[in-house]
C-alpha atoms as a PDB file:
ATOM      1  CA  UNK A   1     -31.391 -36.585 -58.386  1.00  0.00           C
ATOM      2  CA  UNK A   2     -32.762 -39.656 -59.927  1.00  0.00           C
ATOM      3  CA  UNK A   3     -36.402 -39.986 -61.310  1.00  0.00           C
ATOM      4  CA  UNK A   4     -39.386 -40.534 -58.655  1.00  0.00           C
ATOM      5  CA  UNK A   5     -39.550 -44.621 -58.074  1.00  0.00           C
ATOM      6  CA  UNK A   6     -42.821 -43.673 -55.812  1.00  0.00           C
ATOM      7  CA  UNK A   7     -44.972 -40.584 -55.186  1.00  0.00           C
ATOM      8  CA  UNK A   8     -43.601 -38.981 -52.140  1.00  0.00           C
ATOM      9  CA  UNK A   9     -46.546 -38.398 -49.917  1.00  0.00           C
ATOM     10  CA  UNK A  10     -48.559 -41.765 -50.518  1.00  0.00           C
ATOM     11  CA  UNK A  11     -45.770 -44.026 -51.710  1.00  0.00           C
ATOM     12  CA  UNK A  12     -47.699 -44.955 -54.859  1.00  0.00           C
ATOM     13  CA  UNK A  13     -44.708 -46.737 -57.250  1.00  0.00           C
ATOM     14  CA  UNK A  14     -44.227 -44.041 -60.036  1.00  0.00           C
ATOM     15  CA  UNK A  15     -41.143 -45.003 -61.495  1.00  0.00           C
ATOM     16  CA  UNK A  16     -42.822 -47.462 -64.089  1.00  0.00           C
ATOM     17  CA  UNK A  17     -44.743 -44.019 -65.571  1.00  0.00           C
ATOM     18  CA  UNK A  18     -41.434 -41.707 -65.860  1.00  0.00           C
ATOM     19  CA  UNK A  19     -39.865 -43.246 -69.000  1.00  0.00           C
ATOM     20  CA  UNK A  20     -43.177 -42.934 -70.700  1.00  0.00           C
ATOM     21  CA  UNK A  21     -44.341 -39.460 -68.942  1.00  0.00           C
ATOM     22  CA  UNK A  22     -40.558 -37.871 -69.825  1.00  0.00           C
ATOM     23  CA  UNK A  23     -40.956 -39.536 -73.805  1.00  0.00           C
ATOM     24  CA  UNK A  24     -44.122 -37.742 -74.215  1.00  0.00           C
ATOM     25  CA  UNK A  25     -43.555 -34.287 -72.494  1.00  0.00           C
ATOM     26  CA  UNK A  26     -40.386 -33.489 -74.356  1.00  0.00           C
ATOM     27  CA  UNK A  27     -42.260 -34.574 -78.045  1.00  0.00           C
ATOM     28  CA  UNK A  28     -44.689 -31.592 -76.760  1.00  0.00           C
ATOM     29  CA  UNK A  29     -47.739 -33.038 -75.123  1.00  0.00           C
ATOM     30  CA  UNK A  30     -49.360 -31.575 -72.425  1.00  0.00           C
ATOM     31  CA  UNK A  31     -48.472 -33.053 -69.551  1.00  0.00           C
ATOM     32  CA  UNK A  32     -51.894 -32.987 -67.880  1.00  0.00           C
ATOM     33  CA  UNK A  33     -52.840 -34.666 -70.708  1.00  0.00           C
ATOM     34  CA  UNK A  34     -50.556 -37.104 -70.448  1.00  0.00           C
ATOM     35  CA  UNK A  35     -50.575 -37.978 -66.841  1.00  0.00           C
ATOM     36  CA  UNK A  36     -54.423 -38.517 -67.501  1.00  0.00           C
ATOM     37  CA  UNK A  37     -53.786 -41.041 -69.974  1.00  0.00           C
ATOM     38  CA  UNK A  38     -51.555 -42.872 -67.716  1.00  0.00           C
ATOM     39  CA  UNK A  39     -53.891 -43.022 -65.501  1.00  0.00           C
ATOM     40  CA  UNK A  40     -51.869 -41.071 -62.542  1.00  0.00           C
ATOM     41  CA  UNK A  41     -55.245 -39.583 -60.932  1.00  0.00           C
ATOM     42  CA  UNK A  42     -54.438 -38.333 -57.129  1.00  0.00           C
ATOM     43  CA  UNK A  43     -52.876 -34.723 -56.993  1.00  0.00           C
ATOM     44  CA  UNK A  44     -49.980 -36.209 -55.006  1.00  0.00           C
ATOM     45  CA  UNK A  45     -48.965 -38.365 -57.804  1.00  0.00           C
ATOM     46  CA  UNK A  46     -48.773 -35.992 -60.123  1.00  0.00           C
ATOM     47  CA  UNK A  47     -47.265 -33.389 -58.795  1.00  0.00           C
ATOM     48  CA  UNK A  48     -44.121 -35.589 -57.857  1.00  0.00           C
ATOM     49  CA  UNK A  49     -43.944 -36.841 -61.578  1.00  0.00           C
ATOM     50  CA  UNK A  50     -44.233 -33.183 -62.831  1.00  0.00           C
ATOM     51  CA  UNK A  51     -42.315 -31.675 -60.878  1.00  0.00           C
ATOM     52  CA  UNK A  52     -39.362 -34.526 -61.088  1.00  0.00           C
ATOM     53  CA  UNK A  53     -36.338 -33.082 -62.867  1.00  0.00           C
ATOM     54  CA  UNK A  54     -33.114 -35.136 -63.078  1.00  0.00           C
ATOM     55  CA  UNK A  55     -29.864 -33.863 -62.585  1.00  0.00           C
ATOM     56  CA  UNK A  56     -27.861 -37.239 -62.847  1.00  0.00           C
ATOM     57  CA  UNK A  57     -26.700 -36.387 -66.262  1.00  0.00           C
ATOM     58  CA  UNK A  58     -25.755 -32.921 -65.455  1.00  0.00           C
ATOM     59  CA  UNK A  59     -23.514 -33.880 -62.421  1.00  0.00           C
ATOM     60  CA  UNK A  60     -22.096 -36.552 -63.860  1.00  0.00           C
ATOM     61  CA  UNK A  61     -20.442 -34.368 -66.562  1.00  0.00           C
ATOM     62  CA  UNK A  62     -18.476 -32.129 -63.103  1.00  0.00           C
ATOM     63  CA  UNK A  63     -16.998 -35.489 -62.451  1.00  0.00           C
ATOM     64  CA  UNK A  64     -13.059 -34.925 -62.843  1.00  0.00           C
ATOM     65  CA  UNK A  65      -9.545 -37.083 -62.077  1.00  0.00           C
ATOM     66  CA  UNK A  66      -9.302 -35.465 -59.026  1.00  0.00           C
ATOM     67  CA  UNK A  67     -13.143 -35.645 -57.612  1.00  0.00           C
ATOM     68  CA  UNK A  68     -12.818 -39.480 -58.644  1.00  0.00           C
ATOM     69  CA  UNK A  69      -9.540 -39.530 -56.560  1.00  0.00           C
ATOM     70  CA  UNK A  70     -11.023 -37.692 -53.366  1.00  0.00           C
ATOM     71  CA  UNK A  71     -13.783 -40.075 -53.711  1.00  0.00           C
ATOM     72  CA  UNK A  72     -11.716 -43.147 -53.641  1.00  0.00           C
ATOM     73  CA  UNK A  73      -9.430 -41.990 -50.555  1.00  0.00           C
ATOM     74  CA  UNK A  74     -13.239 -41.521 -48.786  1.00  0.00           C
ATOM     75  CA  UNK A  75     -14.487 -44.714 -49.726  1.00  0.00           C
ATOM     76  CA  UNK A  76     -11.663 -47.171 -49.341  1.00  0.00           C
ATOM     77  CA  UNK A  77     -10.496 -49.023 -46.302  1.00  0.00           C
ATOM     78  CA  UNK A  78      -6.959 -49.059 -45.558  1.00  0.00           C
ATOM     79  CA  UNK A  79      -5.703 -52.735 -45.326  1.00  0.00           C
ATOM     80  CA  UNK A  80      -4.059 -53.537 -42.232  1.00  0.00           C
ATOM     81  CA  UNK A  81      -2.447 -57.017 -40.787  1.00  0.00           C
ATOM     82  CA  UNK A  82      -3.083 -58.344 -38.295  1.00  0.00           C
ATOM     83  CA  UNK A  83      -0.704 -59.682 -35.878  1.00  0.00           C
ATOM     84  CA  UNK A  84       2.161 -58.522 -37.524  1.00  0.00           C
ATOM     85  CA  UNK A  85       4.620 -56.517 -35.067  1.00  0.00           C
ATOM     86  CA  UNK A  86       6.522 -53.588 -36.705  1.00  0.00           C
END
C-alpha cells in the first residue's frame, strides 16, 4: 500500500504531510504532536495519516524471476497479423 495522497473520508490532499509526518515519528516525536504542528486538525485527517503504514517496500522484496514472468504473460498482448492466411 502506498502512503495516503488524501484523507479518506473528506478527500483533504495528505500526501504533501507524509514525508514530513513519517521523518518525525520514526526520530521519536509524538505523533499528536506532530500532526498538530502540521496543522492536520479534523479527526478524519489524522487518523488516515496515523494509521497509514506502507507495505511497498516489504512486497517488493517477494518479487522473484518467476512472479516477474507470470506477470509479464498477464500483462502482454499477443501480436497477431492481420490478414495473413496460415
Amino acid at each position: 500500500m502506498l502512503p495516503p495522497v488524501r484523507c479518506f473520508t473528506c478527500g483533504a490532499p495528505l500526501g504533501h504531510l507524509w514525508p514530513e509526518f513519517k521523518r518525525r515519528v520514526e526520530s521519536g516525536e509524538d505523533p499528536e504532536k506532530v500532526l498538530d504542528e502540521l496543522g492536520v486538525k479534523r479527526y478524519c485527517c489524522r487518523r488516515t495519516l496515523y494509521t497509514a503504514i506502507t507495505y511497498i517496500e516489504r512486497v517488493a522484496s517477494f518479487d522473484s524471476p518467476k512472479t516477474r514472468e507470470i506477470r509479464l504473460r498477464m500483462y502482454t498482448v499477443p501480436v497477431r497479423s492481420v490478414g495473413v492466411e496460415k
